[in-house]
PDB file of N, CA and C in Angstrom:
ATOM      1  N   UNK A   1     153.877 -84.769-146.168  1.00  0.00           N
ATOM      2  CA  UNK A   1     153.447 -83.539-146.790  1.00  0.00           C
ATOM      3  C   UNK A   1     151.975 -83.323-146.461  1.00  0.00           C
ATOM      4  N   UNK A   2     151.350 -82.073-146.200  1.00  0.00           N
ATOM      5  CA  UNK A   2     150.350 -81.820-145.890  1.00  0.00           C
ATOM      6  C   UNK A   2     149.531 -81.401-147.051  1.00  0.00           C
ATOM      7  N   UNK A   3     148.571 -81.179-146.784  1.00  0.00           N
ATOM      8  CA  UNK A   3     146.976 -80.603-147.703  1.00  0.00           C
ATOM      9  C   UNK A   3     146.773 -81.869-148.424  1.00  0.00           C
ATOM     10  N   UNK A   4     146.707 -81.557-150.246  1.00  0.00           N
ATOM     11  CA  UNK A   4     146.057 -82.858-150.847  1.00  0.00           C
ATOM     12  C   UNK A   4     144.352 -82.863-151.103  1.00  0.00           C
ATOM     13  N   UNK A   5     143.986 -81.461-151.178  1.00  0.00           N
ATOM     14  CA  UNK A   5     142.561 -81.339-151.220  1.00  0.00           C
ATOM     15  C   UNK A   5     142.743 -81.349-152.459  1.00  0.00           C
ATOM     16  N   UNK A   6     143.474 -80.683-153.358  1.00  0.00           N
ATOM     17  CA  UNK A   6     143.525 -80.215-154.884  1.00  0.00           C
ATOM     18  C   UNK A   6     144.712 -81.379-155.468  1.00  0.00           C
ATOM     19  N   UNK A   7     144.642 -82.421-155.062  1.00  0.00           N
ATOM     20  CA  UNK A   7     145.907 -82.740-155.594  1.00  0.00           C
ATOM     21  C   UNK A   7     147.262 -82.435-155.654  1.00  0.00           C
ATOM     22  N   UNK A   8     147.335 -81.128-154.700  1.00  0.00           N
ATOM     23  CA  UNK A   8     148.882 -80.646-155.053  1.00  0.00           C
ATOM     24  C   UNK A   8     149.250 -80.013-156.028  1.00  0.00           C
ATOM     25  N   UNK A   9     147.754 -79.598-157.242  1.00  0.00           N
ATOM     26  CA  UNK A   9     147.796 -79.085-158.301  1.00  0.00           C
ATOM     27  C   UNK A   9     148.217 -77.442-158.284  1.00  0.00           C
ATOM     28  N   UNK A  10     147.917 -76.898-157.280  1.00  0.00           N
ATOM     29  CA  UNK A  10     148.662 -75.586-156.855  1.00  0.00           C
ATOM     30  C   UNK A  10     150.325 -75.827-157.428  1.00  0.00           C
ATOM     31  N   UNK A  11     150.858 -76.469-157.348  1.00  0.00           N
ATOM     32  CA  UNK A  11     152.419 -76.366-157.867  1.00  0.00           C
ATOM     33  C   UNK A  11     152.327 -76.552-159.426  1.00  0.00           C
ATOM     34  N   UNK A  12     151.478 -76.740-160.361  1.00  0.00           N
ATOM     35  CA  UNK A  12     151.466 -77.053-161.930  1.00  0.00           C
ATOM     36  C   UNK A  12     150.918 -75.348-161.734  1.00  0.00           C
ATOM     37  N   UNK A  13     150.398 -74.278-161.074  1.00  0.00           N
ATOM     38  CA  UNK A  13     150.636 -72.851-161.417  1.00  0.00           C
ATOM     39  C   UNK A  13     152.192 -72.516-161.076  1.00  0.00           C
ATOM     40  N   UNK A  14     152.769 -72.648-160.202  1.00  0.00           N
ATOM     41  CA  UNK A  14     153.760 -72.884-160.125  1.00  0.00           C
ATOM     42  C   UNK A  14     154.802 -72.610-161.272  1.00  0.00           C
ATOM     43  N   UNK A  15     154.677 -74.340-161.442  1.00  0.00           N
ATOM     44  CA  UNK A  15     155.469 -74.739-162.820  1.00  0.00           C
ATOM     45  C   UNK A  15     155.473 -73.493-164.217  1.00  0.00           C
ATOM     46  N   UNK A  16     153.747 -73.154-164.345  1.00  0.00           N
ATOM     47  CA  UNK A  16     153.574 -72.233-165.259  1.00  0.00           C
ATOM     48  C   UNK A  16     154.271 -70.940-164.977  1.00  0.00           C
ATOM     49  N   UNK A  17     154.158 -70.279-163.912  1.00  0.00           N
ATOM     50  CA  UNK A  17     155.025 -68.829-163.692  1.00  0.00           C
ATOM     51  C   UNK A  17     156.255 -69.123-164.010  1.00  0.00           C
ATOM     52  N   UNK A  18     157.168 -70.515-163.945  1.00  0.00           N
ATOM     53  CA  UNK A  18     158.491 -70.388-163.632  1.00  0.00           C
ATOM     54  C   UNK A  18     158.745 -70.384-164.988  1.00  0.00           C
ATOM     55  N   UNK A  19     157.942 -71.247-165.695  1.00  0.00           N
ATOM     56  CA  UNK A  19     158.227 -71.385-167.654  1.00  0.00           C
ATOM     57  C   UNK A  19     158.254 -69.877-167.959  1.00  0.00           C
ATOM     58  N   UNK A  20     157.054 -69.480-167.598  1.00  0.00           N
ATOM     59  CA  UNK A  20     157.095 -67.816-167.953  1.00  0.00           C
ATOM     60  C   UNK A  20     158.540 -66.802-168.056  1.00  0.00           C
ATOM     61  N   UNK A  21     158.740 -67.161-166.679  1.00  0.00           N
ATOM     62  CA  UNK A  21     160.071 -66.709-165.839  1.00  0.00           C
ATOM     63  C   UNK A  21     161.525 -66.962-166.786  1.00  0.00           C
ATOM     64  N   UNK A  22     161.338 -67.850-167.357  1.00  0.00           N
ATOM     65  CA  UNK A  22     162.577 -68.520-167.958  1.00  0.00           C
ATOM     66  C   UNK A  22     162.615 -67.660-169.565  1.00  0.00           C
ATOM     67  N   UNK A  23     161.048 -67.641-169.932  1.00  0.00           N
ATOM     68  CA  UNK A  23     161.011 -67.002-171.229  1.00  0.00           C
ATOM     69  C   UNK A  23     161.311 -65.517-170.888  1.00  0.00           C
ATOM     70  N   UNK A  24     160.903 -64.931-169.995  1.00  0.00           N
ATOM     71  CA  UNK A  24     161.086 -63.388-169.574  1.00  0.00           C
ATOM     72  C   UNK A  24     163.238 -63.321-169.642  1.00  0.00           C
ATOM     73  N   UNK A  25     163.415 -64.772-168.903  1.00  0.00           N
ATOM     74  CA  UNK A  25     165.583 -64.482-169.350  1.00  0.00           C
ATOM     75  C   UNK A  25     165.801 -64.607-170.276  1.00  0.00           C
ATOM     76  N   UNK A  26     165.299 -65.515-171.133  1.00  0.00           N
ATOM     77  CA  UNK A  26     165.611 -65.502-172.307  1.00  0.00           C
ATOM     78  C   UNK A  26     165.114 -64.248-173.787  1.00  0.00           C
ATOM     79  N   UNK A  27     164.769 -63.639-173.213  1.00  0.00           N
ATOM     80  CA  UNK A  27     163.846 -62.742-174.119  1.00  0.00           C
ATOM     81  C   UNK A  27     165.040 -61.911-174.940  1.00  0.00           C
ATOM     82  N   UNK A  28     165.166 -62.229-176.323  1.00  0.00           N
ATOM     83  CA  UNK A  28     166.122 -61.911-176.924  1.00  0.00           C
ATOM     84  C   UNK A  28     167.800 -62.214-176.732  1.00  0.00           C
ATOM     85  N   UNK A  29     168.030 -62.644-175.540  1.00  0.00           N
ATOM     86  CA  UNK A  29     169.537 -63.334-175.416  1.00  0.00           C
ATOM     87  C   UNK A  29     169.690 -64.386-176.262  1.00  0.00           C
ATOM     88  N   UNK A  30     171.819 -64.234-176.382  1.00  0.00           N
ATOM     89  CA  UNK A  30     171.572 -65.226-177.299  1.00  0.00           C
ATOM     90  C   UNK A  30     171.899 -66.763-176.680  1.00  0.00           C
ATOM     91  N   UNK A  31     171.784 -67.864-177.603  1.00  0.00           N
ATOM     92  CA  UNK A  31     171.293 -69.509-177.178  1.00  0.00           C
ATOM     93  C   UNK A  31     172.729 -69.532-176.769  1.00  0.00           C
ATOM     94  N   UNK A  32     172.772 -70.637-175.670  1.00  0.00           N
ATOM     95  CA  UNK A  32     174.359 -70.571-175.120  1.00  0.00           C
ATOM     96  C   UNK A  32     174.780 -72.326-176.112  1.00  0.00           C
ATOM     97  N   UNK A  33     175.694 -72.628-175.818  1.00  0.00           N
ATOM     98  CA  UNK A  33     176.358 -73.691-177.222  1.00  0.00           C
ATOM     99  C   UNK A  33     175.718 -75.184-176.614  1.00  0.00           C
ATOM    100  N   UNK A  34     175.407 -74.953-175.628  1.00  0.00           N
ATOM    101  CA  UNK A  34     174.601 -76.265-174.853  1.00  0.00           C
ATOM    102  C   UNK A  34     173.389 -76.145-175.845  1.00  0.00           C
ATOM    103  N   UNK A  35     172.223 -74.823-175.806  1.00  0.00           N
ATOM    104  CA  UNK A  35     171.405 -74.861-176.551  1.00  0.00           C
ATOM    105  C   UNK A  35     171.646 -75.173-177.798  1.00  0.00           C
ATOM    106  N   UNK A  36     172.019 -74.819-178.147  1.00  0.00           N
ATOM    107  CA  UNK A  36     172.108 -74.781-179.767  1.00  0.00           C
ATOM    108  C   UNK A  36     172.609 -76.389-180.242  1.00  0.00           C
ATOM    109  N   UNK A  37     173.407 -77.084-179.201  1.00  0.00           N
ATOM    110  CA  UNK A  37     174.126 -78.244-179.374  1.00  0.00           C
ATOM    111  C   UNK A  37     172.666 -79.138-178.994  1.00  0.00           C
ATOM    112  N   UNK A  38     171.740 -78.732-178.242  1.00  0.00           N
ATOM    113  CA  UNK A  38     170.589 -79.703-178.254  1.00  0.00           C
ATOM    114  C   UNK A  38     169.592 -79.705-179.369  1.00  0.00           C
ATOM    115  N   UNK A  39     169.554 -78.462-180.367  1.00  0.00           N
ATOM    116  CA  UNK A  39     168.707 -77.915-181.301  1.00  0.00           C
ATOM    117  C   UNK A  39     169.440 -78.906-182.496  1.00  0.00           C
ATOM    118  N   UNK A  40     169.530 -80.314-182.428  1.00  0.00           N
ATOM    119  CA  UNK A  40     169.662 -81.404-183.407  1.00  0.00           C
ATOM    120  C   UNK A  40     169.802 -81.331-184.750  1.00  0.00           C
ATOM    121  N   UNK A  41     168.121 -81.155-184.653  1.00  0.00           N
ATOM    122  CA  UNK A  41     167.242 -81.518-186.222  1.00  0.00           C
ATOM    123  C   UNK A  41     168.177 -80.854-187.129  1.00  0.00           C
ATOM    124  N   UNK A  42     168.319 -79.310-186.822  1.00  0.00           N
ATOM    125  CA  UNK A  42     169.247 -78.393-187.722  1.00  0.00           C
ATOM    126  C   UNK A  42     170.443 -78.885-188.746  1.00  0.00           C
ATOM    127  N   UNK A  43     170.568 -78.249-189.719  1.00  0.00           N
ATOM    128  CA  UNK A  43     171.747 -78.491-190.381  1.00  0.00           C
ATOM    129  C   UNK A  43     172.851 -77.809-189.931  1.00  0.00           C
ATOM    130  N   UNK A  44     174.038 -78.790-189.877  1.00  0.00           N
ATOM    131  CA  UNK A  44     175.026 -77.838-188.990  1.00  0.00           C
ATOM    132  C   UNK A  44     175.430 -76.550-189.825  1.00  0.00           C
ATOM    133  N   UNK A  45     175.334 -76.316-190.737  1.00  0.00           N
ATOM    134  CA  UNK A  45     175.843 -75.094-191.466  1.00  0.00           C
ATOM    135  C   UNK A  45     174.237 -73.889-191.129  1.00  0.00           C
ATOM    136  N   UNK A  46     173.596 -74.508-190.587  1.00  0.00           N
ATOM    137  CA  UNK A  46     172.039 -74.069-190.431  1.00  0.00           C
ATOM    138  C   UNK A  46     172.302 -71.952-189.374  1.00  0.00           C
ATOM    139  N   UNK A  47     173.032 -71.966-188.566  1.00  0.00           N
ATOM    140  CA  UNK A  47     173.277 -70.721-187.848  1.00  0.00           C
ATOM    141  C   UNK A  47     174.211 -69.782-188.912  1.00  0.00           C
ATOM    142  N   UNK A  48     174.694 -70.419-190.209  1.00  0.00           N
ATOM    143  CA  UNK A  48     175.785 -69.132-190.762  1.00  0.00           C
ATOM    144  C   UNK A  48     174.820 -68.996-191.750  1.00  0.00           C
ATOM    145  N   UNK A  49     173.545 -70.170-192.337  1.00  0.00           N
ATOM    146  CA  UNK A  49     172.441 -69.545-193.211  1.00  0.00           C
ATOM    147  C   UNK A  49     171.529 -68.241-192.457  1.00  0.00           C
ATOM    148  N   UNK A  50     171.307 -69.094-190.849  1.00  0.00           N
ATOM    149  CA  UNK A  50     170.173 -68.097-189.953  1.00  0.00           C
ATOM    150  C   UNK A  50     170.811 -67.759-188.885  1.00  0.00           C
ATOM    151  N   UNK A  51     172.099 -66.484-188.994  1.00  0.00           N
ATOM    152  CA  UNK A  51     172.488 -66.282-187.632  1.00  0.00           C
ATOM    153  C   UNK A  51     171.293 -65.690-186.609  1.00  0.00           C
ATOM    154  N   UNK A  52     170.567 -64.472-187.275  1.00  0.00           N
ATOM    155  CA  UNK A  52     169.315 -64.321-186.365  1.00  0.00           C
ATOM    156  C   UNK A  52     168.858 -65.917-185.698  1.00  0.00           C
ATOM    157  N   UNK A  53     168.788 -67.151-185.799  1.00  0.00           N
ATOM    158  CA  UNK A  53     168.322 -67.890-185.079  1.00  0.00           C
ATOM    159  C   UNK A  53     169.104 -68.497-183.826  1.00  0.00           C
ATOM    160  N   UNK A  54     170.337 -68.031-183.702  1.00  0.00           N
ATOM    161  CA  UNK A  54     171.207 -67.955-182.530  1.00  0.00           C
ATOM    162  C   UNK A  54     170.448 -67.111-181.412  1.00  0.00           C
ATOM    163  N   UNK A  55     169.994 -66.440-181.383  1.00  0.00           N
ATOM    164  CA  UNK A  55     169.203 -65.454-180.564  1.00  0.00           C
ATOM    165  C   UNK A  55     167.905 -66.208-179.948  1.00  0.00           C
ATOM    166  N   UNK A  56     167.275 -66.219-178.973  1.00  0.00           N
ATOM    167  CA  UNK A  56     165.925 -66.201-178.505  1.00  0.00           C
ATOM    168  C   UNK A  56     165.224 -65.607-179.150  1.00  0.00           C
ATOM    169  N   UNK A  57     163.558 -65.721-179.556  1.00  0.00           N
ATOM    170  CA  UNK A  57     163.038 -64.542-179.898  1.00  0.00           C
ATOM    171  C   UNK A  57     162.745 -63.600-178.611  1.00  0.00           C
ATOM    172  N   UNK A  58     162.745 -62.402-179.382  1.00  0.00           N
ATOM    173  CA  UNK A  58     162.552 -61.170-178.729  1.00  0.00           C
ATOM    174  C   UNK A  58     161.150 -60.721-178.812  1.00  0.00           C
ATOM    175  N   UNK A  59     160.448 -60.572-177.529  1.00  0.00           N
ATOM    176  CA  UNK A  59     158.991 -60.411-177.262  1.00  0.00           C
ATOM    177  C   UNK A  59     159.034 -58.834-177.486  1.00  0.00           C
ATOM    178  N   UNK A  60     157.779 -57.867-177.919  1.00  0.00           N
ATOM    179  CA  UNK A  60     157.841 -56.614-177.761  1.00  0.00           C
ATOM    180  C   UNK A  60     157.605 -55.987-176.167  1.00  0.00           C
ATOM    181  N   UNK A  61     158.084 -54.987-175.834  1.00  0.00           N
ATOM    182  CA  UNK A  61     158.122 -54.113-174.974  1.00  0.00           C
ATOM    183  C   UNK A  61     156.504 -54.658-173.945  1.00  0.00           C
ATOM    184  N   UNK A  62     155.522 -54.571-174.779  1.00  0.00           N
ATOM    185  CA  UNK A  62     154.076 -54.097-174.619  1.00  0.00           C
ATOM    186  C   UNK A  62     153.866 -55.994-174.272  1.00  0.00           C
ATOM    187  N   UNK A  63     154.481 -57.022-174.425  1.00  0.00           N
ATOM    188  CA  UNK A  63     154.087 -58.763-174.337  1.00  0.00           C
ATOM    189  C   UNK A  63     155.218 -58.419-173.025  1.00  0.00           C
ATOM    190  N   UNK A  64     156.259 -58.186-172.799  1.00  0.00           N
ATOM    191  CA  UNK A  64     156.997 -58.356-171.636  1.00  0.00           C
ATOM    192  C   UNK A  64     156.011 -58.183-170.510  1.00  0.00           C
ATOM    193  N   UNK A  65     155.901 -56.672-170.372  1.00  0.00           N
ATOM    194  CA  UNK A  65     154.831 -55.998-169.249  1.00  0.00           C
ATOM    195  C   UNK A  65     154.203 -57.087-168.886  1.00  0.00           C
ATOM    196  N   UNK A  66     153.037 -57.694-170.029  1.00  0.00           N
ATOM    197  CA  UNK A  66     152.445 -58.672-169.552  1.00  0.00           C
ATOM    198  C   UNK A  66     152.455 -59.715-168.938  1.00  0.00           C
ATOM    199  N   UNK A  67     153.851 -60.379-169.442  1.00  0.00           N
ATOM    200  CA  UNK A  67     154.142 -61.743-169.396  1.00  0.00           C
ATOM    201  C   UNK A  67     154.969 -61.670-167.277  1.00  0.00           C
ATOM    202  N   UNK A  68     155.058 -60.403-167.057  1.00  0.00           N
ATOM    203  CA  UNK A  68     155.564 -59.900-165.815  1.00  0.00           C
ATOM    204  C   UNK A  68     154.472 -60.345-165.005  1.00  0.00           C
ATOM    205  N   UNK A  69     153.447 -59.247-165.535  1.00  0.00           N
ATOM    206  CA  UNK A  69     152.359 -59.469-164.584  1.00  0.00           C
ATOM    207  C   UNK A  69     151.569 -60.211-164.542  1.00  0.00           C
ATOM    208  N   UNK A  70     151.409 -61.228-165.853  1.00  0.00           N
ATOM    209  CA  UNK A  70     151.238 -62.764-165.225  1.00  0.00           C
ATOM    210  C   UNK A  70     152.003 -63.697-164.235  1.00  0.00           C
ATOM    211  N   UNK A  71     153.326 -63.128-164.557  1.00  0.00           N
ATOM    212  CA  UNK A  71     154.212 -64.338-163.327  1.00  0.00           C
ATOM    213  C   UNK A  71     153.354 -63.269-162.057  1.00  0.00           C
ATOM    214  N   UNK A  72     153.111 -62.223-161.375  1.00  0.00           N
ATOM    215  CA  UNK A  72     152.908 -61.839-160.284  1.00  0.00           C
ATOM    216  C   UNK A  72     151.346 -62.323-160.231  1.00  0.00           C
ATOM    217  N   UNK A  73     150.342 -62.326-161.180  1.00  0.00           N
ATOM    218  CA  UNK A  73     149.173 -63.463-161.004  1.00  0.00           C
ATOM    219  C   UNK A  73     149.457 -64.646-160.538  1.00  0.00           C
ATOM    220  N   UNK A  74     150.163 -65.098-161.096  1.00  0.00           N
ATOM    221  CA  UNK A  74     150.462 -66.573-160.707  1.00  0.00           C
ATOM    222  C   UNK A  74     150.793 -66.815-159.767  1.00  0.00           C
ATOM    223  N   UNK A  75     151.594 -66.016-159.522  1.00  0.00           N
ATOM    224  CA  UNK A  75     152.478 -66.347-157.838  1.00  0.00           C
ATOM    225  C   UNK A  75     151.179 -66.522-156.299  1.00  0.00           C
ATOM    226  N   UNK A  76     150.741 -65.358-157.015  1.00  0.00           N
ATOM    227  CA  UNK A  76     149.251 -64.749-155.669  1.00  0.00           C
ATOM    228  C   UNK A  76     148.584 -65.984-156.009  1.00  0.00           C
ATOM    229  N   UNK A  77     147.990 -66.502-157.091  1.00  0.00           N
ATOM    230  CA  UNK A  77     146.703 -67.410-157.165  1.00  0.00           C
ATOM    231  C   UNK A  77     147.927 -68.795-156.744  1.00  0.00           C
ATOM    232  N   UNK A  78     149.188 -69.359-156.454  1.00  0.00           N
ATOM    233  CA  UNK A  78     149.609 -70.244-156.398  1.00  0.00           C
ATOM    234  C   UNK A  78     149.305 -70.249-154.790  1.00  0.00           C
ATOM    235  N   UNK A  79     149.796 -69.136-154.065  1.00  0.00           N
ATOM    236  CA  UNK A  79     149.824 -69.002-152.675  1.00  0.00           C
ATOM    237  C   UNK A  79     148.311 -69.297-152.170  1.00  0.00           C
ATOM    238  N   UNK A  80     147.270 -68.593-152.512  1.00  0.00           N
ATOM    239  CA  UNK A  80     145.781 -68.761-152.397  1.00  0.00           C
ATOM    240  C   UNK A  80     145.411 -70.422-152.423  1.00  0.00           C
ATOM    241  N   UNK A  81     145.719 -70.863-153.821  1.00  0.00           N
ATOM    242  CA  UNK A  81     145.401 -72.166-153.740  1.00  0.00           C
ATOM    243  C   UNK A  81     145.990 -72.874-152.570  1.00  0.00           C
ATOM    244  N   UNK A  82     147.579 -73.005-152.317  1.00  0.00           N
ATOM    245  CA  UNK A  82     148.283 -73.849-151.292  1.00  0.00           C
ATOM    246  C   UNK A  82     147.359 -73.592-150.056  1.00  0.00           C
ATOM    247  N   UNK A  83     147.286 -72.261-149.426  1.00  0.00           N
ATOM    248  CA  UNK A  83     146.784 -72.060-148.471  1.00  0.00           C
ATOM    249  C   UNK A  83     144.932 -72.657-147.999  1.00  0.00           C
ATOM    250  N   UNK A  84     144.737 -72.528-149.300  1.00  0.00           N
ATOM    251  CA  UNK A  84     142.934 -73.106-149.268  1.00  0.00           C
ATOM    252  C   UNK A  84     143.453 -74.290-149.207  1.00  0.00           C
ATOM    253  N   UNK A  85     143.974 -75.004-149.784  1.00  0.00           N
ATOM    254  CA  UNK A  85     144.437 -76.744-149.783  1.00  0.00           C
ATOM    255  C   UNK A  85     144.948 -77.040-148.824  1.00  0.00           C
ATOM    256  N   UNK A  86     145.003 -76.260-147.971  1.00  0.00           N
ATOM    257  CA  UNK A  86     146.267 -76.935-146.295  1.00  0.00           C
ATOM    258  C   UNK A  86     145.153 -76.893-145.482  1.00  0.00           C
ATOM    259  N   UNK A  87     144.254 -75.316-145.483  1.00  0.00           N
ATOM    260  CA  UNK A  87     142.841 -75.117-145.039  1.00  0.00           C
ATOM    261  C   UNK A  87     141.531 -76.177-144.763  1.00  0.00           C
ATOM    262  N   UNK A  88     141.345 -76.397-146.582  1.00  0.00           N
ATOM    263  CA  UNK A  88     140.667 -77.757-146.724  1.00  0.00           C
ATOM    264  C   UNK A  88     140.670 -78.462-146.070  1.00  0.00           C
ATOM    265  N   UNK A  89     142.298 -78.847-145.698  1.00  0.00           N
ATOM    266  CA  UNK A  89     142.663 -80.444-145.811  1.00  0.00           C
ATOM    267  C   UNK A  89     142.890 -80.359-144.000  1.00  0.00           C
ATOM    268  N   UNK A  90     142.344 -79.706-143.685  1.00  0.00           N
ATOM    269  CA  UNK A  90     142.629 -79.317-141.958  1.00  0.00           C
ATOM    270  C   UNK A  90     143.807 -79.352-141.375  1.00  0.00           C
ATOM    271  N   UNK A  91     144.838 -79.088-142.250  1.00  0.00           N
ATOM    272  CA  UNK A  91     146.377 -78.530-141.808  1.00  0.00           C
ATOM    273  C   UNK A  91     145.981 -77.223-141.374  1.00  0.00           C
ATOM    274  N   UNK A  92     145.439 -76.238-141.495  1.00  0.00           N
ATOM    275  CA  UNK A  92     145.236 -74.405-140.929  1.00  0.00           C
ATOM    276  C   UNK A  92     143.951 -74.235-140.332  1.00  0.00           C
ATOM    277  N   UNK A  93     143.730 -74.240-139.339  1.00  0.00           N
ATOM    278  CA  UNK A  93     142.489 -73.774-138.654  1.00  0.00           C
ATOM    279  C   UNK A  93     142.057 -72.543-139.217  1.00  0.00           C
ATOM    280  N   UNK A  94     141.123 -71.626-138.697  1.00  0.00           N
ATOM    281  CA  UNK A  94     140.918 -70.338-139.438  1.00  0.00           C
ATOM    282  C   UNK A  94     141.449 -69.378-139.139  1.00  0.00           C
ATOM    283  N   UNK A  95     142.338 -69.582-137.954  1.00  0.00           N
ATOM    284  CA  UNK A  95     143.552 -68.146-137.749  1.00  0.00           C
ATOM    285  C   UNK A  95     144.529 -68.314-138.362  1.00  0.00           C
ATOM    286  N   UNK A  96     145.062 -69.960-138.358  1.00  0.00           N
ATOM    287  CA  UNK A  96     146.161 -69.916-139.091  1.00  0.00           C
ATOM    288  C   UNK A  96     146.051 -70.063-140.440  1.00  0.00           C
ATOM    289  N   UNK A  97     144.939 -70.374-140.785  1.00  0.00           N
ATOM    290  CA  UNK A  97     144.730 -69.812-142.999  1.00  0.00           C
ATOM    291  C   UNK A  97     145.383 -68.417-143.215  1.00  0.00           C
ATOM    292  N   UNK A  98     144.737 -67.855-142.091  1.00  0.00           N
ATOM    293  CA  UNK A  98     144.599 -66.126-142.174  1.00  0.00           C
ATOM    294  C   UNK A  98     146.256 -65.712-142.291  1.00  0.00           C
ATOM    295  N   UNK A  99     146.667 -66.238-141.098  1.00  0.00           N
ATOM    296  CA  UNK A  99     147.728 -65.825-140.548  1.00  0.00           C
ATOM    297  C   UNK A  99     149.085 -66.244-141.558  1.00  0.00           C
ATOM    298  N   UNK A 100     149.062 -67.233-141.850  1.00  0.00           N
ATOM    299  CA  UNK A 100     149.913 -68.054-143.112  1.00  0.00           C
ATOM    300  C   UNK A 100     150.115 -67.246-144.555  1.00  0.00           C
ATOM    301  N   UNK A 101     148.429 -67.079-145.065  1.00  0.00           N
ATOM    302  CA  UNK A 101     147.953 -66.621-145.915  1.00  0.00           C
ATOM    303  C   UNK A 101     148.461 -65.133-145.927  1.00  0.00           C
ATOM    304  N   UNK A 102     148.749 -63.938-144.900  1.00  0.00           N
ATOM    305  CA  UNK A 102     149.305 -62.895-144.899  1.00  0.00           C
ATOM    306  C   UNK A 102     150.682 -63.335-145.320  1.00  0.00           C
ATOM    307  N   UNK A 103     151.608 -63.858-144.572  1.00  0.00           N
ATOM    308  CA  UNK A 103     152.631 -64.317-144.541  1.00  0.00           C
ATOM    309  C   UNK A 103     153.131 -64.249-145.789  1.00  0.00           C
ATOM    310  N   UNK A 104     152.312 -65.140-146.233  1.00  0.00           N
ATOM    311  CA  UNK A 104     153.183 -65.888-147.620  1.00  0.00           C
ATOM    312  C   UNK A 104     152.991 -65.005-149.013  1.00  0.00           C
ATOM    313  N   UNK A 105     152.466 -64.097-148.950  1.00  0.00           N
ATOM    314  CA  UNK A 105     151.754 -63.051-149.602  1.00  0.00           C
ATOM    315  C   UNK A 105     152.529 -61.609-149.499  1.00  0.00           C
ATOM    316  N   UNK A 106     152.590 -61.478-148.364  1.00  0.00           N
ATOM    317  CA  UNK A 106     154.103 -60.550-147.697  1.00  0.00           C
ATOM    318  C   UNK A 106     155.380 -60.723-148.219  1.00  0.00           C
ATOM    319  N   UNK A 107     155.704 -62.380-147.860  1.00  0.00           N
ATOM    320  CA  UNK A 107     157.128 -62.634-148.585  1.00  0.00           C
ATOM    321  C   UNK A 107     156.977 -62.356-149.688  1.00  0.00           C
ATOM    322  N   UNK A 108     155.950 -62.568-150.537  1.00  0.00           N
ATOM    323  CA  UNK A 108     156.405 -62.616-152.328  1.00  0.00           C
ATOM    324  C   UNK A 108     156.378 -61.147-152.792  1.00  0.00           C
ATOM    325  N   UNK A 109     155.783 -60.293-151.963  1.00  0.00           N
ATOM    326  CA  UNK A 109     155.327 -58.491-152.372  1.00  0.00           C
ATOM    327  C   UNK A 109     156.812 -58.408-151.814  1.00  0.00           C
ATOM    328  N   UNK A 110     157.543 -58.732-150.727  1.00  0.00           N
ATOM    329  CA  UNK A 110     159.297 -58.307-150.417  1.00  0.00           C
ATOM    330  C   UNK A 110     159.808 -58.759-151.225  1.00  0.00           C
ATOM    331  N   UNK A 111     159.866 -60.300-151.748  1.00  0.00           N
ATOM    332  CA  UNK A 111     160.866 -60.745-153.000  1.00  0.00           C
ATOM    333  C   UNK A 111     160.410 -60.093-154.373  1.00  0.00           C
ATOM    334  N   UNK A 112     158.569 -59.222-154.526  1.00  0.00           N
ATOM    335  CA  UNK A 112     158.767 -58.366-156.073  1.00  0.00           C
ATOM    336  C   UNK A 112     159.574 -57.301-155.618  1.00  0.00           C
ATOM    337  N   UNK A 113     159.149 -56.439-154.639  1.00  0.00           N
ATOM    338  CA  UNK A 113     160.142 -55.735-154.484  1.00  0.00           C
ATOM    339  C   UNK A 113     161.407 -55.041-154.223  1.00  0.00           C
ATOM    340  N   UNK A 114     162.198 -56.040-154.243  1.00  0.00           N
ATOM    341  CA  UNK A 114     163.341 -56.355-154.340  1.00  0.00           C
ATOM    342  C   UNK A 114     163.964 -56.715-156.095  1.00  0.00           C
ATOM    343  N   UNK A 115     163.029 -57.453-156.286  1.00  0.00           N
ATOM    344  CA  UNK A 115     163.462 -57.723-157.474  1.00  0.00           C
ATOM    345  C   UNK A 115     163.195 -56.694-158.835  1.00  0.00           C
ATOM    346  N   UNK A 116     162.358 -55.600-157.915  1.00  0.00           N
ATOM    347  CA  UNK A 116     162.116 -54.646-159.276  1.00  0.00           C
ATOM    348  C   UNK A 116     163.338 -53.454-158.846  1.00  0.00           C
ATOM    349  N   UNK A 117     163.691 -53.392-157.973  1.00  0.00           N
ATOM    350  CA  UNK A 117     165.037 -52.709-157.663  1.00  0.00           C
ATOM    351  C   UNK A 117     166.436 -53.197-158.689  1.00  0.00           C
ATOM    352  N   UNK A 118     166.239 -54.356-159.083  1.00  0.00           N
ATOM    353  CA  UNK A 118     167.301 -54.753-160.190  1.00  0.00           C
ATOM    354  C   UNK A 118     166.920 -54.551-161.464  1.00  0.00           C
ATOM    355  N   UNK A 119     165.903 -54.046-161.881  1.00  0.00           N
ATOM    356  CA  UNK A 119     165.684 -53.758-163.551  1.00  0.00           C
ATOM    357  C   UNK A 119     166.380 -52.357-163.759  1.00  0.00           C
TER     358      UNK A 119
END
């Protein structure tokens, strides 16, 4: 594996967009029986006291937006970092920072837009 200037810490932004990502599916759906079967502590009669707690919470309209356009922060500052860290670490000369750095920046503006075609 290449770079290693940053530790590789570029993938813990990563990690953070994808948590994001997961809360953005879950945003008000309800817990599937796996979940709920891991949610222990509970008393089993605990979902016919709190059926509302079968559900995810539901973020407002105005925290979604956001929580969007943090995963699309994240994504850009994840790519930036990798690319400075391959840079650094003299994996990319200065055409190919450049050249990479378009690249990978390109793909993720085709995979948002694509993916805002499904909302």
């Amino acid at each position: 594996m290449s770079g290693g200037a940053f530790n590789y810490d570029q993938y813990k932004i990563g990690y953070i967009a994808d948590e994001i990502e997961q809360t953005i599916r879950n945003n008000g759906r309800e817990k599937t029986k796996q979940e709920i079967k891991e949610e222990n502590w509970r008393d089993p009669d605990w979902y016919e006291k709190y059926p509302e707690d079968k559900f995810h919470y539901k973020h407002p309209d105005e925290v979604m937006y956001a929580l969007k356009e943090a995963v699309k922060v994240l994504r850009i500052a994840q790519i930036y970092a990798h690319r400075v860290d391959w840079y650094f670490s003299g994996d990319d000369g200065e055409e190919s920072f450049i050249e990479r750095l378009k690249e990978d920046l390109d793909k993720l503006k085709d995979g948002q837009e694509q993916d805002n075609t499904k909302d």
